[in-house]
N, C-alpha and C. Protein backbone atom coordinates (compact mmCIF):
# COMPACT_ATOMS: atom_id res chain seq x y z
N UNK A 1 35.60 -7.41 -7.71
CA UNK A 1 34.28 -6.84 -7.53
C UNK A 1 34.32 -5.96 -6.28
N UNK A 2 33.73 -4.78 -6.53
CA UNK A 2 33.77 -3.54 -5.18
C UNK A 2 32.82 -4.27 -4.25
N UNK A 3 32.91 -3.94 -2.83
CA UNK A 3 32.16 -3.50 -1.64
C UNK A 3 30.37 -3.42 -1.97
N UNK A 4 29.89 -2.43 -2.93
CA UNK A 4 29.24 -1.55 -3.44
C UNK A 4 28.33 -3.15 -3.95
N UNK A 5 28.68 -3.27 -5.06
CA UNK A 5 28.62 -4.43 -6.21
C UNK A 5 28.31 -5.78 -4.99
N UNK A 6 28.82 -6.21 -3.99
CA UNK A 6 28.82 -7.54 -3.26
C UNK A 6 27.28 -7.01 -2.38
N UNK A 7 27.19 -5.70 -1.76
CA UNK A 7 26.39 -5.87 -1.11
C UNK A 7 24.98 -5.38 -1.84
N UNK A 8 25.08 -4.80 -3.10
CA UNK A 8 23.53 -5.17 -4.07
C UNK A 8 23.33 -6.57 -4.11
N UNK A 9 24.25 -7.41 -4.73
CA UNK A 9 24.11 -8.82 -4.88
C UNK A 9 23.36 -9.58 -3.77
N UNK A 10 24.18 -9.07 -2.65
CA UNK A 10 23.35 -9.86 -1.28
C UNK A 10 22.03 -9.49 -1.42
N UNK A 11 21.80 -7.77 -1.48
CA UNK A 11 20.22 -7.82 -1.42
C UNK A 11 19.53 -8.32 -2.55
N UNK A 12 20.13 -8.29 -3.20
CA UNK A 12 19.01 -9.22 -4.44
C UNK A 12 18.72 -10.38 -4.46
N UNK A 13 19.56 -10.97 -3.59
CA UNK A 13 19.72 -12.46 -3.33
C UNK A 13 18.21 -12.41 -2.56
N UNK A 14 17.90 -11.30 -1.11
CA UNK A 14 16.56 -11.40 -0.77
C UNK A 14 15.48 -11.05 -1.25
N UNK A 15 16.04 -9.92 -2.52
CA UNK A 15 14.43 -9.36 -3.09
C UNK A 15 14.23 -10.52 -3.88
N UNK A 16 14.65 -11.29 -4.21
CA UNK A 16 14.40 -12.48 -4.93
C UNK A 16 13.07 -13.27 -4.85
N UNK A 17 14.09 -13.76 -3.07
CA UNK A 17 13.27 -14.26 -2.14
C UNK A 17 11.65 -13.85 -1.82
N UNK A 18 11.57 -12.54 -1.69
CA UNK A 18 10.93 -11.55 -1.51
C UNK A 18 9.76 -12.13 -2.46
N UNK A 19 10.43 -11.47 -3.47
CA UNK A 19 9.09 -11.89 -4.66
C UNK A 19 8.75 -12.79 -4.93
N UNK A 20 9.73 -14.71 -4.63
CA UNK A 20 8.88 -15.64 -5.10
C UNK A 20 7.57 -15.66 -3.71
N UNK A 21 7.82 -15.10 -2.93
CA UNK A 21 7.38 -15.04 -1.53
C UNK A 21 5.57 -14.46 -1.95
N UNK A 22 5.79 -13.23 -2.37
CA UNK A 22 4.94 -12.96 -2.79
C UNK A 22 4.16 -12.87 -3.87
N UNK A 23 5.07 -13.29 -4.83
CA UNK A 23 3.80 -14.17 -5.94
C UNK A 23 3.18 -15.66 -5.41
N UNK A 24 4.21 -16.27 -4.98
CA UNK A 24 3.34 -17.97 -4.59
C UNK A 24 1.94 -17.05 -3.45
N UNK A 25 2.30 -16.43 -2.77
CA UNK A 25 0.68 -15.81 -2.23
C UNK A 25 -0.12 -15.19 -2.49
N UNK A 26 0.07 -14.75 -3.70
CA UNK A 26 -0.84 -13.77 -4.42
C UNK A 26 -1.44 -14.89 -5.46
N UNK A 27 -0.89 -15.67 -5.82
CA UNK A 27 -1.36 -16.72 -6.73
C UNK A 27 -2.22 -17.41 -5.78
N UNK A 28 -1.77 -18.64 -4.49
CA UNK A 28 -2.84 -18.98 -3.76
C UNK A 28 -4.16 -17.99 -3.53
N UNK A 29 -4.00 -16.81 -3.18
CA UNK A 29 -4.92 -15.82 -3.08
C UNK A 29 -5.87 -16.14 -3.81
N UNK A 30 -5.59 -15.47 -5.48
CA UNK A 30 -6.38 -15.92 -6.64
C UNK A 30 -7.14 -16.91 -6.74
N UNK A 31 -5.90 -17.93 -6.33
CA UNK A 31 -6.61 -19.07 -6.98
C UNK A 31 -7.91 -19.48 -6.18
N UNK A 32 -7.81 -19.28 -4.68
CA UNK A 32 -9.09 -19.44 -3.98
C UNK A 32 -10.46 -18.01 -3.92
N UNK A 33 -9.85 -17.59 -3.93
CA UNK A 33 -10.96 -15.95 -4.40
C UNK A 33 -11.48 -16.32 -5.76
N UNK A 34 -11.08 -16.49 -6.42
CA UNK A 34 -11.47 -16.38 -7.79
C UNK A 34 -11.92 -17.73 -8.35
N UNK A 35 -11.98 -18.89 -7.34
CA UNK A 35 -12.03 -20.20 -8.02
C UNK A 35 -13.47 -20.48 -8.73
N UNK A 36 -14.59 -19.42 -8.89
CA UNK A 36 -15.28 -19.65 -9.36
C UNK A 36 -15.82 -18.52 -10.10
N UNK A 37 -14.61 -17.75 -10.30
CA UNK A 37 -14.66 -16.82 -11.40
C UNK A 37 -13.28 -16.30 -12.01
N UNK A 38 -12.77 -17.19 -12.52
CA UNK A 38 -11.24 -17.18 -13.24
C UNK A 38 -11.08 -15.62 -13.74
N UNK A 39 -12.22 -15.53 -14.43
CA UNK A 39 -11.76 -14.19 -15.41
C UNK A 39 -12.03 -12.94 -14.72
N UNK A 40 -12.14 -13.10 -13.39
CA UNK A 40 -11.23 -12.26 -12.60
C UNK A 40 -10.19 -11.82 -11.80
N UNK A 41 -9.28 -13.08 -11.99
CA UNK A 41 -8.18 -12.95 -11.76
C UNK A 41 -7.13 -11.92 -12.53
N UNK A 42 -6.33 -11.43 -11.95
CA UNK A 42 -5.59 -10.05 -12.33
C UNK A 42 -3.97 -10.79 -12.36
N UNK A 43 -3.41 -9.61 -13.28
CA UNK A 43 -1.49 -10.52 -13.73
C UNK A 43 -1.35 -9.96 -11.95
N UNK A 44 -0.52 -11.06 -11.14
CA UNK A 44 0.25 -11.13 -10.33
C UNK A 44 1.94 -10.25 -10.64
N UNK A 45 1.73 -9.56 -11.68
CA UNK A 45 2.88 -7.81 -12.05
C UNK A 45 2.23 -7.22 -10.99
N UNK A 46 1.53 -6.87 -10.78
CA UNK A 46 0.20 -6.07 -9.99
C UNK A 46 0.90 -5.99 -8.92
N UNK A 47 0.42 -7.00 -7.90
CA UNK A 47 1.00 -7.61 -6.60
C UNK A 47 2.48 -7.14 -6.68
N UNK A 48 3.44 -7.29 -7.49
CA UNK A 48 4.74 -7.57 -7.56
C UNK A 48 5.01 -5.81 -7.51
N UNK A 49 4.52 -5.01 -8.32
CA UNK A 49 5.15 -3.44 -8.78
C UNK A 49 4.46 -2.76 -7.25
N UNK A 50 3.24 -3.81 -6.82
CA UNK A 50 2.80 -2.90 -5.38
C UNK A 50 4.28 -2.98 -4.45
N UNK A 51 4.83 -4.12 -4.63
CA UNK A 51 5.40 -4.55 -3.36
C UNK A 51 7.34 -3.84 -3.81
N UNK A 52 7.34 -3.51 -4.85
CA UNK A 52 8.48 -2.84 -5.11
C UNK A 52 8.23 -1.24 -5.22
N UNK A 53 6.99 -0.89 -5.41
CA UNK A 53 6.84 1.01 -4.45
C UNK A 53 7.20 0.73 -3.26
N UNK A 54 6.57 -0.34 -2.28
CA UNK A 54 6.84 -0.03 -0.80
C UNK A 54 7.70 -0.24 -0.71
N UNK A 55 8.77 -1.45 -1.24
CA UNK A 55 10.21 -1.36 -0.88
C UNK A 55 11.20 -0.33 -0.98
N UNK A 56 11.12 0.18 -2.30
CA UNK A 56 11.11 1.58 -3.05
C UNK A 56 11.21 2.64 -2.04
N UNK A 57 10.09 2.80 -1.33
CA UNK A 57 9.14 3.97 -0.16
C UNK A 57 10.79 3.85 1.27
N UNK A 58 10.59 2.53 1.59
CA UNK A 58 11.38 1.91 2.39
C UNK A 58 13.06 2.38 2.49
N UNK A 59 13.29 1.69 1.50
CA UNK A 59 14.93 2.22 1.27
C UNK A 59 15.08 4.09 1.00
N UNK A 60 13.94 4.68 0.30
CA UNK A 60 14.31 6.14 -0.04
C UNK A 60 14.33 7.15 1.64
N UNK A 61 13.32 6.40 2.32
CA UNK A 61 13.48 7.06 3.67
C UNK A 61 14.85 6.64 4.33
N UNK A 62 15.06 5.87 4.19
CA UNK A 62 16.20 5.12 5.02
C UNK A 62 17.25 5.97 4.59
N UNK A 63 17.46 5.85 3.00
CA UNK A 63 19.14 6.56 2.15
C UNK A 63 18.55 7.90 2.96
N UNK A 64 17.79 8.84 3.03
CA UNK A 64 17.32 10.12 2.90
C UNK A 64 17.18 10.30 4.73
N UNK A 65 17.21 9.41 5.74
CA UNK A 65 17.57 10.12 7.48
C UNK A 65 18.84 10.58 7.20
N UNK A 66 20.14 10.57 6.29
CA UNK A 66 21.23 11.02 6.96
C UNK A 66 21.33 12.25 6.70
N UNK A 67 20.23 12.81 5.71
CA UNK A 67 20.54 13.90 4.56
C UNK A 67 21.37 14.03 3.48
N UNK A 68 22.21 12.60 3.42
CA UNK A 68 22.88 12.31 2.50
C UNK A 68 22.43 11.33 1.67
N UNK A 69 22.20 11.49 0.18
CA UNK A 69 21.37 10.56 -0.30
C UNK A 69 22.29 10.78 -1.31
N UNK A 70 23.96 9.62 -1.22
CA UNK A 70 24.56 9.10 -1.91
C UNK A 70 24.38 8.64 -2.99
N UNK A 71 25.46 8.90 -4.27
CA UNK A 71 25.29 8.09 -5.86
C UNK A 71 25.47 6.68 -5.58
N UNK A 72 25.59 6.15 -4.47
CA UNK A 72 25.75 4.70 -4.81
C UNK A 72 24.16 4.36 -3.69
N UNK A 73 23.90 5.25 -2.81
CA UNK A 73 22.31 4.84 -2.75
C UNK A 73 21.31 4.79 -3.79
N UNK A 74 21.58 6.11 -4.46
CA UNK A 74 20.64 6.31 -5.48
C UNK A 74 20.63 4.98 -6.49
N UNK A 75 21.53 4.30 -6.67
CA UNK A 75 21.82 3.32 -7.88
C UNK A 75 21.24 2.14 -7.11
N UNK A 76 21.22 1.79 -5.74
CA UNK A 76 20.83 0.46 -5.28
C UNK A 76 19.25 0.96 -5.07
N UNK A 77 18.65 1.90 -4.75
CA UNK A 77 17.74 1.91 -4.85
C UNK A 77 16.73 1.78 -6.12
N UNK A 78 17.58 2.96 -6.92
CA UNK A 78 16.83 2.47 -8.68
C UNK A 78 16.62 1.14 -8.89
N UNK A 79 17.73 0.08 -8.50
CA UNK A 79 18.20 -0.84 -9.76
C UNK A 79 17.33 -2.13 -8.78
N UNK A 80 17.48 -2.02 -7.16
CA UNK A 80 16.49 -3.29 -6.52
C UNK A 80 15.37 -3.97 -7.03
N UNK A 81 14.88 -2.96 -7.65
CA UNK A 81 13.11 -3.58 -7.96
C UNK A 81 13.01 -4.13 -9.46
N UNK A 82 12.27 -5.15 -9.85
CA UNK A 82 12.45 -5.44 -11.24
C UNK A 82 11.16 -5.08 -11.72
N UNK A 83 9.93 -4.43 -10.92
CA UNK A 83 8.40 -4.75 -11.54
C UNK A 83 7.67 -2.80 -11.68
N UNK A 84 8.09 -2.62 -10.47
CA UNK A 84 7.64 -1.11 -10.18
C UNK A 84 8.72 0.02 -10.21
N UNK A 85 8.22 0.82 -10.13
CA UNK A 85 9.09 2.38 -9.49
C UNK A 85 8.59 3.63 -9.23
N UNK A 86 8.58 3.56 -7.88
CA UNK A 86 8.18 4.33 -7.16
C UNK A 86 8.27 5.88 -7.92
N UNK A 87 8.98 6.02 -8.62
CA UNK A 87 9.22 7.80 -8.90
C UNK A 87 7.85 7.71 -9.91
N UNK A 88 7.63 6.64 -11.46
CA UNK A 88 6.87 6.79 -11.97
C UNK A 88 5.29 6.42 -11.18
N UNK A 89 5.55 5.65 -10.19
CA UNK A 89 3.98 5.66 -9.58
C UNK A 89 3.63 7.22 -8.94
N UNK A 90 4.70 7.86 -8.08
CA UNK A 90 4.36 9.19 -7.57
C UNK A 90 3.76 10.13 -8.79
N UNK A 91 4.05 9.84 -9.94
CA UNK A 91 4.48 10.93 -10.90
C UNK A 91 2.52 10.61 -11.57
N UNK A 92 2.49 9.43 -11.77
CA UNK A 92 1.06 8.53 -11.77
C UNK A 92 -0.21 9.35 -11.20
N UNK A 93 0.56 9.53 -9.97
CA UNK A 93 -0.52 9.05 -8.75
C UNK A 93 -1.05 10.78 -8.61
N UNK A 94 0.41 11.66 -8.84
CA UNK A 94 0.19 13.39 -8.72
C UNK A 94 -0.30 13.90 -10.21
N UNK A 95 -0.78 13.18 -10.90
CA UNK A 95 -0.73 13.55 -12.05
C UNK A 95 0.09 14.37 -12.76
N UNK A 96 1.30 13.77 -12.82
CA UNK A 96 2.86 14.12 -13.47
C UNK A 96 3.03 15.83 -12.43
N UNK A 97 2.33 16.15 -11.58
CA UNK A 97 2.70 17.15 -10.92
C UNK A 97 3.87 16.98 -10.15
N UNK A 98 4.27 15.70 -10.04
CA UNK A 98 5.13 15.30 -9.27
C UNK A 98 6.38 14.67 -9.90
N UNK A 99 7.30 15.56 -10.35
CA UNK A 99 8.16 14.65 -11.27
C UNK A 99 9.68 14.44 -11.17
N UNK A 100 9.95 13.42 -10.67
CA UNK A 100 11.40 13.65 -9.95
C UNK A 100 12.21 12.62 -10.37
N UNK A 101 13.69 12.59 -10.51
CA UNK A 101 14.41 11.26 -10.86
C UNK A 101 15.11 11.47 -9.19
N UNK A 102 15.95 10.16 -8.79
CA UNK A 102 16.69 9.82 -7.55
C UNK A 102 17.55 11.12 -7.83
N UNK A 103 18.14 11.51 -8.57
CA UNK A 103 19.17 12.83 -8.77
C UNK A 103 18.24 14.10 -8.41
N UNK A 104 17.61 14.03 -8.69
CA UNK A 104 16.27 15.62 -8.11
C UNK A 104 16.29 15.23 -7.00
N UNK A 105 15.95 14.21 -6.20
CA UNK A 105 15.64 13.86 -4.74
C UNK A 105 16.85 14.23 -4.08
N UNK A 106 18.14 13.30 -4.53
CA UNK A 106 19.48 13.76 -3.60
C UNK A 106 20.11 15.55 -3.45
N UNK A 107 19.10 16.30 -4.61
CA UNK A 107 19.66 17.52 -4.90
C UNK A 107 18.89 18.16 -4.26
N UNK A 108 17.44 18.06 -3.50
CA UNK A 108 16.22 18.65 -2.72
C UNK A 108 17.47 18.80 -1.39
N UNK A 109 16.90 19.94 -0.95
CA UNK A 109 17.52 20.55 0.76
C UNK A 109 17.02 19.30 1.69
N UNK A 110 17.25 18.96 2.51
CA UNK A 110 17.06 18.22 3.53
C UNK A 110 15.37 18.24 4.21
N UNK A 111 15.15 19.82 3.99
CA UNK A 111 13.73 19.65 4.68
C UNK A 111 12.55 19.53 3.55
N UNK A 112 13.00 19.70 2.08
CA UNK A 112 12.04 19.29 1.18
C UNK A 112 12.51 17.92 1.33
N UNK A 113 13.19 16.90 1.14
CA UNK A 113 12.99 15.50 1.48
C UNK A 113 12.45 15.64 2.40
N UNK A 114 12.44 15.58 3.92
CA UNK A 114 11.60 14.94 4.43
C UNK A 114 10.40 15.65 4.36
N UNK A 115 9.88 17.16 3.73
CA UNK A 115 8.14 16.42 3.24
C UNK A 115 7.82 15.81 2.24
N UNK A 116 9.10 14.91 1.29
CA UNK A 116 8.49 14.37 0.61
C UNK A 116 8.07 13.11 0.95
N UNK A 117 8.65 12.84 1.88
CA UNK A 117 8.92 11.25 2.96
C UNK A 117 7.41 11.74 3.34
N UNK A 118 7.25 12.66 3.85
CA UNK A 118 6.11 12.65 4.59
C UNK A 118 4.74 12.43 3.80
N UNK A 119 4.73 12.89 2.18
CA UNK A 119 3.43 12.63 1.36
C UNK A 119 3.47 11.25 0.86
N UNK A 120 4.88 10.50 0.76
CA UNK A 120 4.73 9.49 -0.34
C UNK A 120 3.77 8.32 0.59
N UNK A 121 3.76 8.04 1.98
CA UNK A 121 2.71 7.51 2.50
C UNK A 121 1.28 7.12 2.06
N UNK A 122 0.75 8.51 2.37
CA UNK A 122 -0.64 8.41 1.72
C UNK A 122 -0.87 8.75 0.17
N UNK A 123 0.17 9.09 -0.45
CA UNK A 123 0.09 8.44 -2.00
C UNK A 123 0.35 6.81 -2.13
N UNK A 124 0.81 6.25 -1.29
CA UNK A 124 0.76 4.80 -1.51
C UNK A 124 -0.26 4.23 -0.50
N UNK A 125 -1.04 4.62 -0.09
CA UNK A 125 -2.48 4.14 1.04
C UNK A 125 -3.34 3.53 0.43
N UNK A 126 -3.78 3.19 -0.59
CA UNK A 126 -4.25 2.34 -1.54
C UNK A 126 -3.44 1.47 -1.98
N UNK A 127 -2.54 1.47 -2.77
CA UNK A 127 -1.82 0.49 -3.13
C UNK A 127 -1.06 -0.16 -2.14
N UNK A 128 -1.35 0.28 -0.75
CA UNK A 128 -0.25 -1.13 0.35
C UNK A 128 -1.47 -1.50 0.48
N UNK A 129 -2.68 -1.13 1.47
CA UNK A 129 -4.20 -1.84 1.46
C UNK A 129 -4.31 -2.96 0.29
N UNK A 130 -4.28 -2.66 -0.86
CA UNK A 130 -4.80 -3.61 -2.17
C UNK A 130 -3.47 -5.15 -2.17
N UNK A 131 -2.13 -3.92 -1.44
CA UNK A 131 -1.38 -5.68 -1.32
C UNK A 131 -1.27 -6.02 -0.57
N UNK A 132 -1.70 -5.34 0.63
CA UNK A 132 -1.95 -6.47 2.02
C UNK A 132 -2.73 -7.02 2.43
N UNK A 133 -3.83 -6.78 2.09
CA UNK A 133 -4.91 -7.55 2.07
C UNK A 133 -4.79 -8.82 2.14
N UNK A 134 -4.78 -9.15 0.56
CA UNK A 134 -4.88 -10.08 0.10
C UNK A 134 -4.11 -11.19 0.72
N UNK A 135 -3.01 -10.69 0.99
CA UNK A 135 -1.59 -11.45 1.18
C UNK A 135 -1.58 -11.86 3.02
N UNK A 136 -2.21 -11.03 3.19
CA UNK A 136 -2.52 -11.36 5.03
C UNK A 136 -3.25 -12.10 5.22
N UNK A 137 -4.50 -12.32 4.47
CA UNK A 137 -5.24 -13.35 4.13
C UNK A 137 -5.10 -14.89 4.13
N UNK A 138 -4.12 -14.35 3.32
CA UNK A 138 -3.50 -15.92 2.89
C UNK A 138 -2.26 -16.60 4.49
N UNK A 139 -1.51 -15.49 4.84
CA UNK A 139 -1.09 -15.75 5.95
C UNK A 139 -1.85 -16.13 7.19
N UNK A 140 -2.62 -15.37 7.26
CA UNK A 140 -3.81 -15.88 8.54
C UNK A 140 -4.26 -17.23 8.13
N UNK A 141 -4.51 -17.88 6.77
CA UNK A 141 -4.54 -18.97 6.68
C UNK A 141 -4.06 -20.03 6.57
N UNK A 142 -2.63 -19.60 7.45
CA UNK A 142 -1.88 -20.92 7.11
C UNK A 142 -0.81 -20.42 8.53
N UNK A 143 -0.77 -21.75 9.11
CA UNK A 143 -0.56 -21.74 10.38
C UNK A 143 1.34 -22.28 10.66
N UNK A 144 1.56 -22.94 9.64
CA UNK A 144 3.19 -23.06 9.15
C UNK A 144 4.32 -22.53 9.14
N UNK A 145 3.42 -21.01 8.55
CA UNK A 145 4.55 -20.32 7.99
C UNK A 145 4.44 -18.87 8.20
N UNK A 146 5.19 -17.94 8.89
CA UNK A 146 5.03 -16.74 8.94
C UNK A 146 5.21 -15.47 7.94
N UNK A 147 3.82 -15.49 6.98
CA UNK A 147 4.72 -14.77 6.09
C UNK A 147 4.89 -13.71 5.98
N UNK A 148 5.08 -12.36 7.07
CA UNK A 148 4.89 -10.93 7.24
C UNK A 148 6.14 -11.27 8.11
N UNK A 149 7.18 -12.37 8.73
CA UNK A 149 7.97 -11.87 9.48
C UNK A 149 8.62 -12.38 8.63
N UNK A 150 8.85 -13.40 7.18
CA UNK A 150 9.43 -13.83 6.54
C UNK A 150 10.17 -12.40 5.70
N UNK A 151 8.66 -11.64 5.11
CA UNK A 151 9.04 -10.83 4.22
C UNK A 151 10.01 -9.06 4.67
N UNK A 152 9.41 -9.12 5.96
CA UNK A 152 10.17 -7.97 6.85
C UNK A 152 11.48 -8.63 6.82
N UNK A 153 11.22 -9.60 7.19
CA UNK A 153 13.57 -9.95 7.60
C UNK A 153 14.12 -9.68 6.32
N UNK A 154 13.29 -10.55 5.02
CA UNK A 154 14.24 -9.98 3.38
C UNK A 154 13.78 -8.74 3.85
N UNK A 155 13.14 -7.63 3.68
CA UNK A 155 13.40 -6.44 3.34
C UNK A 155 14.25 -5.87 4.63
N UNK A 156 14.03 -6.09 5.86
CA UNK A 156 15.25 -5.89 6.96
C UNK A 156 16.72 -5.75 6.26
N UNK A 157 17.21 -7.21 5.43
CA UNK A 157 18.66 -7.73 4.97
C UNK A 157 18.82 -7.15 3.81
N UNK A 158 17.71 -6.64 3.03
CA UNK A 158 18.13 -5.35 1.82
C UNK A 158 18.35 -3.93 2.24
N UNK A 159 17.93 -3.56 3.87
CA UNK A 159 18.13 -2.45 4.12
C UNK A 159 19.25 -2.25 5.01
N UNK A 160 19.82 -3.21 5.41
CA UNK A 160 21.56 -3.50 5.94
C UNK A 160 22.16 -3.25 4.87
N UNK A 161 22.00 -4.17 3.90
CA UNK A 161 23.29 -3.79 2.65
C UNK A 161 22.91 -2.54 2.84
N UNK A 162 22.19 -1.65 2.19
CA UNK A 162 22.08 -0.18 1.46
C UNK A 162 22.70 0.61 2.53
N UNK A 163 22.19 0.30 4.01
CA UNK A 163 23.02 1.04 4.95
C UNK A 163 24.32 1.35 5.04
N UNK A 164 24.98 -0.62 4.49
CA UNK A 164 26.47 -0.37 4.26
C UNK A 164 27.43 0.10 3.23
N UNK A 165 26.32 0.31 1.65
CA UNK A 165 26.81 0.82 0.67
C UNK A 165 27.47 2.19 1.07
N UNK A 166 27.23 2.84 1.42
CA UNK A 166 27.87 4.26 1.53
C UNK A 166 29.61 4.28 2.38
N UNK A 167 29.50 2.75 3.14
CA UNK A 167 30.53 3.01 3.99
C UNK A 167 30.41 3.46 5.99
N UNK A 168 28.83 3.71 5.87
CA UNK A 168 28.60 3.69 6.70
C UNK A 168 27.01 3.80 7.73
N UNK A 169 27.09 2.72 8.25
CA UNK A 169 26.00 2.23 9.20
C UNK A 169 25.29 2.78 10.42
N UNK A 170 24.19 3.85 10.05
CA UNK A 170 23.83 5.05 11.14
C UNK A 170 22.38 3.91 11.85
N UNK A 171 22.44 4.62 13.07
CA UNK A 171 21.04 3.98 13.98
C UNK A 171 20.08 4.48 13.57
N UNK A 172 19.82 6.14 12.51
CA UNK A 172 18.69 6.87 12.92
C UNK A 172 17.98 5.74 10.87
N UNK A 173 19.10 5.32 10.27
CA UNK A 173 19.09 4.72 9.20
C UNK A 173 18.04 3.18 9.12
N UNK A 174 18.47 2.32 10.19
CA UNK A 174 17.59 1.64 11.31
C UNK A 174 15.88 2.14 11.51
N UNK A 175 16.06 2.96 12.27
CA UNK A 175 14.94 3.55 12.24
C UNK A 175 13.99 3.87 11.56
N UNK A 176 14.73 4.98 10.53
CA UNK A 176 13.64 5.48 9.28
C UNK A 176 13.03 4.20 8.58
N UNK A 177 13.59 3.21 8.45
CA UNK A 177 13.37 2.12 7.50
C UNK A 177 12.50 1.48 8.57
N UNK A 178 12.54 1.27 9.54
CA UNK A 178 11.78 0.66 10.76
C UNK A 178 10.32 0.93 10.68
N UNK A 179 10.22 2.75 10.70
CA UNK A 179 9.24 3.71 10.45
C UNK A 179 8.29 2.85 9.15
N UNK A 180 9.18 3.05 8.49
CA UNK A 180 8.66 3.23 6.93
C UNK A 180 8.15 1.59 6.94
N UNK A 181 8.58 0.62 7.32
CA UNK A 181 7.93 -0.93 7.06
C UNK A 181 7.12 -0.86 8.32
N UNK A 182 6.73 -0.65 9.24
CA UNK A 182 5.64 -0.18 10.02
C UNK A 182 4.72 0.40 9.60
N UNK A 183 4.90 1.50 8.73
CA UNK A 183 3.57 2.25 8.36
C UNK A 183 3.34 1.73 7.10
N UNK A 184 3.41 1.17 6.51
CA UNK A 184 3.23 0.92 5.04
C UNK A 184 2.71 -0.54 5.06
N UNK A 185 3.57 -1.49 5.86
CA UNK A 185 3.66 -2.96 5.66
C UNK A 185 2.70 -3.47 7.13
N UNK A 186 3.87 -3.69 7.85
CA UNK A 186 3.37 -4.46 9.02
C UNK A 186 1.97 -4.18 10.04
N UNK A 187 1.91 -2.79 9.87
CA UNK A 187 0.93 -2.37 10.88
C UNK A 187 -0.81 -2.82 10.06
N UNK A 188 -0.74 -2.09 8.92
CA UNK A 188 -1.90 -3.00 8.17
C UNK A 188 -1.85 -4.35 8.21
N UNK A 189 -0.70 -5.06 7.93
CA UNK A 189 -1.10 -6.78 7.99
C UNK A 189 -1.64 -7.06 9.28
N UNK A 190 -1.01 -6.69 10.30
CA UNK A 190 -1.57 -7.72 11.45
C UNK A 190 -2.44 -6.78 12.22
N UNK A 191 -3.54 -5.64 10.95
CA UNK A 191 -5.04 -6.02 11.34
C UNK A 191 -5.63 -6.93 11.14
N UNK A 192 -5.31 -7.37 9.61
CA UNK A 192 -6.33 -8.48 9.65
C UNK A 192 -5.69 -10.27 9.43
N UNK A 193 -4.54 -9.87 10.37
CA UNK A 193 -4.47 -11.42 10.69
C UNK A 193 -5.21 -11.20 12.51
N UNK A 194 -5.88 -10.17 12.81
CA UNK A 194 -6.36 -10.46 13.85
C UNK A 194 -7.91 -11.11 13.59
């Protein structure tokens, strides 16, 4: 088994994690929001395809600081998520004005990626709000367990592998991904675990 192949495995080993992470909280969620109106509870896919755009969002900035946005990034990024994908939510969200596969992205000049880094944000500004909410909620209510530093470290340890898929491990790679779970993830949650 390649290099390539061992370190998807590792990260899947955390998006795993990841997602039972965030369905068992999206389910508690429900189950207390809704305990006196069931038939508004929504499929927990929902929760799950939110939280694989932002991961999605996450890793494409990260592959995309070196300006090299490698065939073996492009493949760990496609293949991570089992619920969402980010290209068909953009494509969704622009009303198909926006229509790109990971091969259009790696083939864009360097400075059309990063404005695309720069829109996919507030095309996902609703859909991180609608899953952090909820899910911060549930963290602020429970004094045990940290679950915004739980879910940053898995997505932290999926964005090491991808760093190392290519062969090689940049600081500014660090960063972008730093950026990108800051603005998307962390900085909304711990408004309202205040």
């Amino acid at each position: 088994m390649g290099k390539a192949q061992e370190l998807f495995d590792q990260a899947t080993r955390f998006y795993d994690n990841s997602i039972k992470l965030v369905k068992l909280m999206d389910e508690t969620f429900q189950k207390v929001a809704f305990k006196n109106d069931p038939n508004s509870q929504y499929d927990t896919k929902i929760t799950l395809a939110q939280f694989d755009w932002i991961l999605q969002a996450v890793l494409l900035n990260q592959a995309l600081s070196d300006g090299n946005f490698d065939r073996l990034e492009r493949q760990f990024v496609d293949k991570i998520t089992d619920y969402g994908d980010l290209l068909l939510y953009i494509k969704n969200k622009t009303n198909g004005e926006l229509e790109l596969s990971w091969d259009d992205i790696a083939n864009l000049n360097t400075s059309t990626q990063q404005k695309l880094m720069e829109i996919i944000p507030p095309l996902l500004d609703e859909s991180c709000d609608s899953f952090v909410k909820p899910l911060a909620l549930v963290d602020k209510a429970t004094d045990t367990f940290d679950e915004l530093e739980h879910l940053t470290d898995n997505i932290a340890q999926i964005c090491v592998c991808l760093a190392q898929v290519d062969g090689k491990m940049e600081e500014r790679e660090a960063e972008a991904a730093g950026e990108m779970v800051s603005s998307l993830l962390h900085a909304r949650w711990s408004r309202y675990l205040k």
